[in-house]
C-alpha atoms as a PDB file:
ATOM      1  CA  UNK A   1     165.520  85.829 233.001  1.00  0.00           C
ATOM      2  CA  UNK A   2     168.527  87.937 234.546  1.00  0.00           C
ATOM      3  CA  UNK A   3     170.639  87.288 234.896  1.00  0.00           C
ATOM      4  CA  UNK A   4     171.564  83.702 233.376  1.00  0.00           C
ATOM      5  CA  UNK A   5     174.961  82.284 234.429  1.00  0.00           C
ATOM      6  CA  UNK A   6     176.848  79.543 233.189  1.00  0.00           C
ATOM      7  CA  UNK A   7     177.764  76.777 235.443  1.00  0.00           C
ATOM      8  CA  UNK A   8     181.705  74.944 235.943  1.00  0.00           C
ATOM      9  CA  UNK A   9     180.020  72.134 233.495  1.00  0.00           C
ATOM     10  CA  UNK A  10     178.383  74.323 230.661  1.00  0.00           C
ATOM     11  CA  UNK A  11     174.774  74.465 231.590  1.00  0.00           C
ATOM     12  CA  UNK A  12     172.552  76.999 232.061  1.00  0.00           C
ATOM     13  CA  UNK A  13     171.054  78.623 234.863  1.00  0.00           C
ATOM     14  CA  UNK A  14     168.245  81.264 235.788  1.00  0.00           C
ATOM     15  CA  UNK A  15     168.704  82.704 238.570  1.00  0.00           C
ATOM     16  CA  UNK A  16     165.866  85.134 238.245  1.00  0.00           C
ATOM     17  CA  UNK A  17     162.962  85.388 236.747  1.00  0.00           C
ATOM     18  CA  UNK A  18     160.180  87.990 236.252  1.00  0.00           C
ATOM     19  CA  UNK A  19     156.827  86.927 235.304  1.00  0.00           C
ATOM     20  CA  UNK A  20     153.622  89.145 233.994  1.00  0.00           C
ATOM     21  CA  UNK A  21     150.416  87.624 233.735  1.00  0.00           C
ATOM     22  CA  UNK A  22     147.618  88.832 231.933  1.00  0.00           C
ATOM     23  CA  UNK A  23     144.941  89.749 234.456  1.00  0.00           C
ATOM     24  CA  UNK A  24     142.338  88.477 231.991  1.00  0.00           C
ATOM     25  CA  UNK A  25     143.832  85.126 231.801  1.00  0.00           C
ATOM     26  CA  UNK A  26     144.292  84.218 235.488  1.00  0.00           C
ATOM     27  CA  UNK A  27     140.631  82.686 235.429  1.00  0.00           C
ATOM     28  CA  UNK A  28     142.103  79.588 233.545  1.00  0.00           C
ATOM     29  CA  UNK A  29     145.194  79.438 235.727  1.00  0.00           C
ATOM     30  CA  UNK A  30     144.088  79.904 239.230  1.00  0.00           C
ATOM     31  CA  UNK A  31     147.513  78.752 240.569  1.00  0.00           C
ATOM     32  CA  UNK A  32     149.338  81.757 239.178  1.00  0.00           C
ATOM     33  CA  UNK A  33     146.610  83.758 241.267  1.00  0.00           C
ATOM     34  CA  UNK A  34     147.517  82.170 244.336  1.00  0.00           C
ATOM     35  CA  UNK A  35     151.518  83.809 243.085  1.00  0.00           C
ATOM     36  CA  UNK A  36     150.052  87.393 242.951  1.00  0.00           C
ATOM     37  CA  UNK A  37     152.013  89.737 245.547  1.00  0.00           C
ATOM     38  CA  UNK A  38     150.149  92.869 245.089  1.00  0.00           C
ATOM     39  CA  UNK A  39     152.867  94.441 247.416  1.00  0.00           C
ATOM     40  CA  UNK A  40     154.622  94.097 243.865  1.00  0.00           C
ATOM     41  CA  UNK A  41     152.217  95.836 242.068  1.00  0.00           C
ATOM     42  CA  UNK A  42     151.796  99.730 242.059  1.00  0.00           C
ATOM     43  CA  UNK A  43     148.907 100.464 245.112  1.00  0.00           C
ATOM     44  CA  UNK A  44     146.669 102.692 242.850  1.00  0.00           C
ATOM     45  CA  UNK A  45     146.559 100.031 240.019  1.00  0.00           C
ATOM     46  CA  UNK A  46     145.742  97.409 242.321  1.00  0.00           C
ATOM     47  CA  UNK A  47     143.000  99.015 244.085  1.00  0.00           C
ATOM     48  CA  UNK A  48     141.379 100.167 240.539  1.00  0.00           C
ATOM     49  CA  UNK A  49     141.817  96.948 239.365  1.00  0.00           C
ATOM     50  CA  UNK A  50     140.063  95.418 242.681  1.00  0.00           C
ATOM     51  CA  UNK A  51     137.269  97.681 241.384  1.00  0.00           C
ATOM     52  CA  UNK A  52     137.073  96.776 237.930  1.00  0.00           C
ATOM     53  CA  UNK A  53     138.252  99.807 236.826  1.00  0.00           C
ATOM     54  CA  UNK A  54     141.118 100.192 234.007  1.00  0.00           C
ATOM     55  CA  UNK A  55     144.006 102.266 235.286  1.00  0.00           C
ATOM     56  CA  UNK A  56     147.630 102.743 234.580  1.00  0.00           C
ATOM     57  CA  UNK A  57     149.379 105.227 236.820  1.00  0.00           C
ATOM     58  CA  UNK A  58     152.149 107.529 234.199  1.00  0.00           C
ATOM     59  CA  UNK A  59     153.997 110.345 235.261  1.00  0.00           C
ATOM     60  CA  UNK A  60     152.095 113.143 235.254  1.00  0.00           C
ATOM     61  CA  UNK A  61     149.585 115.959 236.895  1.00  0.00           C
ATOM     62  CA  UNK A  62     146.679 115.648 235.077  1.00  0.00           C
ATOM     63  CA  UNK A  63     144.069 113.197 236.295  1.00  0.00           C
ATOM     64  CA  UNK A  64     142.023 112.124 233.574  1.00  0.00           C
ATOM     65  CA  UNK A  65     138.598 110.372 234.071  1.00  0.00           C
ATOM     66  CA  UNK A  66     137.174 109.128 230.837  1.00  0.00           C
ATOM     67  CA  UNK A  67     134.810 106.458 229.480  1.00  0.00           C
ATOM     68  CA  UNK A  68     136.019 103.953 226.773  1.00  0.00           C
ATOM     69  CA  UNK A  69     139.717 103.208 226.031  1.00  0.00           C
ATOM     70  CA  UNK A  70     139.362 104.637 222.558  1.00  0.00           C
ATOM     71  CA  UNK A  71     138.592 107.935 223.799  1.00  0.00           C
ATOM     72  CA  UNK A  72     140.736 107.783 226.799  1.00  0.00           C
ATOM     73  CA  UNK A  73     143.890 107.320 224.240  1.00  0.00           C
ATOM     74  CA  UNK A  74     142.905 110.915 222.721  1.00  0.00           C
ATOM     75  CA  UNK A  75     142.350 112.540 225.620  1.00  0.00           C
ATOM     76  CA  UNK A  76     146.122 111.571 226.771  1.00  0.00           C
ATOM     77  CA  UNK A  77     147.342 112.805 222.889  1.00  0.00           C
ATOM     78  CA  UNK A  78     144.989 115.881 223.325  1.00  0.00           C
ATOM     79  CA  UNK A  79     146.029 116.601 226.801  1.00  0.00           C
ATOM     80  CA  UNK A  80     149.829 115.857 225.908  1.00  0.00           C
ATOM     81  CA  UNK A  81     149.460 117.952 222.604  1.00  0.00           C
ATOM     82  CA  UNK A  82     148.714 120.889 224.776  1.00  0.00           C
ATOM     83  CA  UNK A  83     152.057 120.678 226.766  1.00  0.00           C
ATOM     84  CA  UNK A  84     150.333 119.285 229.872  1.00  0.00           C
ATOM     85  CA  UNK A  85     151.394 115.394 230.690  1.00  0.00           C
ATOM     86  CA  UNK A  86     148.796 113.402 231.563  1.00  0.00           C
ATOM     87  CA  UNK A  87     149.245 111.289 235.644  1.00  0.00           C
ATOM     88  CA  UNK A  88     146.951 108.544 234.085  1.00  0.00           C
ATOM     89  CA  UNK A  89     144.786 106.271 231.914  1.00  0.00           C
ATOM     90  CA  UNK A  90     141.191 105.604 233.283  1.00  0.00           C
ATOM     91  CA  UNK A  91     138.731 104.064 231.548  1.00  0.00           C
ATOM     92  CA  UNK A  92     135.533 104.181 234.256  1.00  0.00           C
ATOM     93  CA  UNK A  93     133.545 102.096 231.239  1.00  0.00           C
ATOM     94  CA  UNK A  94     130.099 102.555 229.997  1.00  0.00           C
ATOM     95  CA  UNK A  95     128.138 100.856 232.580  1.00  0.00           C
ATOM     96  CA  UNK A  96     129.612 102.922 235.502  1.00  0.00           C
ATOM     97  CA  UNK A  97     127.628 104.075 239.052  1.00  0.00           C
ATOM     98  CA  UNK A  98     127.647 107.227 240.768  1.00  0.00           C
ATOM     99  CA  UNK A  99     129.672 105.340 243.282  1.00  0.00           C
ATOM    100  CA  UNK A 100     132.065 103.856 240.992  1.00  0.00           C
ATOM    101  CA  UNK A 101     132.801 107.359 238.967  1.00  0.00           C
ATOM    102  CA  UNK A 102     133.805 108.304 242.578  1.00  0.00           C
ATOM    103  CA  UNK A 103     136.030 105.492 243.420  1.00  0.00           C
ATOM    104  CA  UNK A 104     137.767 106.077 240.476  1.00  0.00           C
ATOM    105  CA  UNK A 105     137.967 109.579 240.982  1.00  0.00           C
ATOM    106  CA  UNK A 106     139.228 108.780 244.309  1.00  0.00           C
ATOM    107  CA  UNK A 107     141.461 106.742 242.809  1.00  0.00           C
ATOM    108  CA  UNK A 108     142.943 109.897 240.473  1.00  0.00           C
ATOM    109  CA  UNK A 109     142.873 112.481 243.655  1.00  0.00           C
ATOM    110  CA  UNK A 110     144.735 109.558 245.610  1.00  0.00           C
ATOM    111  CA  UNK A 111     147.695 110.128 243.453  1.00  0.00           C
ATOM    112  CA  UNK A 112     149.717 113.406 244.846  1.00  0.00           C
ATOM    113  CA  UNK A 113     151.266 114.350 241.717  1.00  0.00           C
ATOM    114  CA  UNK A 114     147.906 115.321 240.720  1.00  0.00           C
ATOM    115  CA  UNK A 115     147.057 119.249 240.182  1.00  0.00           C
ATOM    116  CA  UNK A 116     144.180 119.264 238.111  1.00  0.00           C
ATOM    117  CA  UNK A 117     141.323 116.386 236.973  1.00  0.00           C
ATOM    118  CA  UNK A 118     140.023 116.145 233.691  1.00  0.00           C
ATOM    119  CA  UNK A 119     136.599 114.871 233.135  1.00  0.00           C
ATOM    120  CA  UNK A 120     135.830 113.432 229.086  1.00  0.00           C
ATOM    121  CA  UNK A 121     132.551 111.553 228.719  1.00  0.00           C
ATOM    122  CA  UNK A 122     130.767 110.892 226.080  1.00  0.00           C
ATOM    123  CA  UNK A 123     127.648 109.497 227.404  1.00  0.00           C
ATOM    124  CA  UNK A 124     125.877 106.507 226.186  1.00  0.00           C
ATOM    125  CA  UNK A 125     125.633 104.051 228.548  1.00  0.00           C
ATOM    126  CA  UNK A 126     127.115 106.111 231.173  1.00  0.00           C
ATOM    127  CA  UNK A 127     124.669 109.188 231.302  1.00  0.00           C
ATOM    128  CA  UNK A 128     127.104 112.607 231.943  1.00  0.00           C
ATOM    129  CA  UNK A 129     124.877 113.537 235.231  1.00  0.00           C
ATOM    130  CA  UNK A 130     126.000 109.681 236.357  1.00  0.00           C
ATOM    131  CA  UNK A 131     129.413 110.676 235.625  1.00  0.00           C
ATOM    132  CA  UNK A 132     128.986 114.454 237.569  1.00  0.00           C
ATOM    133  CA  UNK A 133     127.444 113.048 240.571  1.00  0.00           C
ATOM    134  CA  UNK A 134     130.052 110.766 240.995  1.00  0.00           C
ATOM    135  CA  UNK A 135     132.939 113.339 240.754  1.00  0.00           C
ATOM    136  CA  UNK A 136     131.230 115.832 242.714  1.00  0.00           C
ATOM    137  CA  UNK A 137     130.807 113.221 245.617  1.00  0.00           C
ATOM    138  CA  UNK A 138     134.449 112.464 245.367  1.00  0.00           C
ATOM    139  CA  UNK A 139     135.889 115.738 245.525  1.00  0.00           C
ATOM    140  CA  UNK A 140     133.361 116.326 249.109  1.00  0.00           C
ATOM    141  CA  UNK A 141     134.688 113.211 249.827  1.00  0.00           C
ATOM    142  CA  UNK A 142     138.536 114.040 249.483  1.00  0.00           C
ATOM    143  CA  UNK A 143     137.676 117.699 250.815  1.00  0.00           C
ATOM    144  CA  UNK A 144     139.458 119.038 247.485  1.00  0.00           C
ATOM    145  CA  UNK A 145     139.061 122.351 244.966  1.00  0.00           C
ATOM    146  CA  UNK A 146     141.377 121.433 242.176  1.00  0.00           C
ATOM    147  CA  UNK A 147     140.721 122.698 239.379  1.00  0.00           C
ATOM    148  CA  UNK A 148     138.199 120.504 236.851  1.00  0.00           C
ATOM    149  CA  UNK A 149     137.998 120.738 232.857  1.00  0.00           C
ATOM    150  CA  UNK A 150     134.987 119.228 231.709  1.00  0.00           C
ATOM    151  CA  UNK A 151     133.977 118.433 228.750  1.00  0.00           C
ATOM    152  CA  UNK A 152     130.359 116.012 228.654  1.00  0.00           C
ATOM    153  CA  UNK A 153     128.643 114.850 225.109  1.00  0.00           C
ATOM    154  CA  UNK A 154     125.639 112.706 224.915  1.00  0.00           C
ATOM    155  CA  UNK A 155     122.731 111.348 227.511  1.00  0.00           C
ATOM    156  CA  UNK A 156     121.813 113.743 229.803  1.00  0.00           C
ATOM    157  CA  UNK A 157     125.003 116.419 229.369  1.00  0.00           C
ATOM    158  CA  UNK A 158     122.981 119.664 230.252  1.00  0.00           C
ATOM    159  CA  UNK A 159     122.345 117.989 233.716  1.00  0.00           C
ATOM    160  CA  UNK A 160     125.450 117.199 234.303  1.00  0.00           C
ATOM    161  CA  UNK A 161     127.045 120.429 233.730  1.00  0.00           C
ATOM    162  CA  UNK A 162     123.998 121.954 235.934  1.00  0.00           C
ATOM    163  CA  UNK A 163     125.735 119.539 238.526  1.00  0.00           C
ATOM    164  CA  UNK A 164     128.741 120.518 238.313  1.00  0.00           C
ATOM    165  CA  UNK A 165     128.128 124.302 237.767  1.00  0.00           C
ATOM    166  CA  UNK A 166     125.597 123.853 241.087  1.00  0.00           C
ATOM    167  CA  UNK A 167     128.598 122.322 243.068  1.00  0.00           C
ATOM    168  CA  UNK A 168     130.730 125.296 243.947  1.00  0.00           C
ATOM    169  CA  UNK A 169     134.042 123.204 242.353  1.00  0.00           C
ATOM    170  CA  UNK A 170     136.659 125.097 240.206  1.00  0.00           C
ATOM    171  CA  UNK A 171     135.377 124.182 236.808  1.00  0.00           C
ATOM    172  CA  UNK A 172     135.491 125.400 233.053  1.00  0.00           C
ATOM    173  CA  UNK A 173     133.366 123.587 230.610  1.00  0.00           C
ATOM    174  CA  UNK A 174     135.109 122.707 226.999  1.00  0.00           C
ATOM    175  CA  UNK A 175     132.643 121.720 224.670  1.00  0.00           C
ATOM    176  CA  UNK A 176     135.421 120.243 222.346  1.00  0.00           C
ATOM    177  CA  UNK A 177     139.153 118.909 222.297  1.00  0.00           C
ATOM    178  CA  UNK A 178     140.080 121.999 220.888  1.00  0.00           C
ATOM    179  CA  UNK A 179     138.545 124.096 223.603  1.00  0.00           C
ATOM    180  CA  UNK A 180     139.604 121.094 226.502  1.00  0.00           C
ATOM    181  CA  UNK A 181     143.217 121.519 225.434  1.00  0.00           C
ATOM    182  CA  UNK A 182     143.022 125.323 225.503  1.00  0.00           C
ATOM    183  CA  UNK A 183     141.044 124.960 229.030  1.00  0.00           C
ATOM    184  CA  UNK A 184     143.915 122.939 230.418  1.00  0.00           C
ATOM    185  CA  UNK A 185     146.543 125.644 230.441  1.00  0.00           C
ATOM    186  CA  UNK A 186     144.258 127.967 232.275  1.00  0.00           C
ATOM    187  CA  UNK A 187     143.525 125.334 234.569  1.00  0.00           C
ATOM    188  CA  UNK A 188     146.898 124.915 235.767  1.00  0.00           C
END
């Protein structure tokens, strides 16, 4: 509450109030959902979030397009550890479509601060030629060549780099954080 005044006979008084409600929560309190003003809320969060899709917007000009939060956390320490400063958190998850990968990479290109895209996915559940079929279709979508670093591990990773490497896009492979970090400084 801010600011808090007191009154002419010593009681208190809000007159403000912020409120932040856990998205994951609203299902048991359907009248705070009715209080949502996503005018308030940043326009690329919303619309990931009206996807499903777990994105915070930072400061940044590297887009970043992972799978699972644990990994997406150290791809923002590798990518900050190699002087670059990451313009987001996405976690597509494991279960994603060709046509969500490109929503959410639609959702990174969206953001003009963005210069370059990094791709990390480990594929499990999310095969990597899931993952490069759904950037490639974004970038044809958004009519952009900026540069990619990709780096795929797991389920079907040869065909995804045979996706991207048949797609005509800027891109140099990493085949580990060490090389991804290195990649990003040529990519810039």
């Amino acid at each position: 509450m801010n600011p808090l005044i007191a009154t002419g006979q010593g009681e208190l008084v809000a007159l403000d109030a912020k409120l932040n409600v856990d998205d994951d929560s609203l299902f048991r309190h359907t009248d705070l959902q009715e209080l949502r003003d996503p005018g308030q809320e940043d326009e690329l969060e919303y619309r990931a979030a009206s996807l499903d899709i777990a994105y915070v917007k930072l400061d940044g000009d590297v887009g970043c397009l992972v799978n699972g939060a644990g990994l997406a956390m150290a791809t923002l320490d590798v990518t900050t550890a190699a002087g670059a400063m990451p313009a987001n958190f996405l976690d597509v998850g494991g279960g994603a479509t060709i046509e969500k990968v490109a929503s959410a990479v639609s959702i990174i290109l969206s953001d003009r601060k963005v210069t370059r895209v990094l791709v990390n996915i480990f594929g499990g559940i999310l095969r990597c030629d899931v993952a490069a079929s759904g950037v490639v279709k974004a970038y044809r979508d958004h009519g952009v060549d900026l540069p990619l670093v990709v780096r795929l591990l797991g389920t079907n990773a040869e065909e995804g780099r045979t996706i991207f490497a048949e797609s005509g896009l800027p891109v140099t492979f990493a085949d580990n954080l060490n090389d991804m970090a290195a990649a990003l400084g040529k990519a810039s």
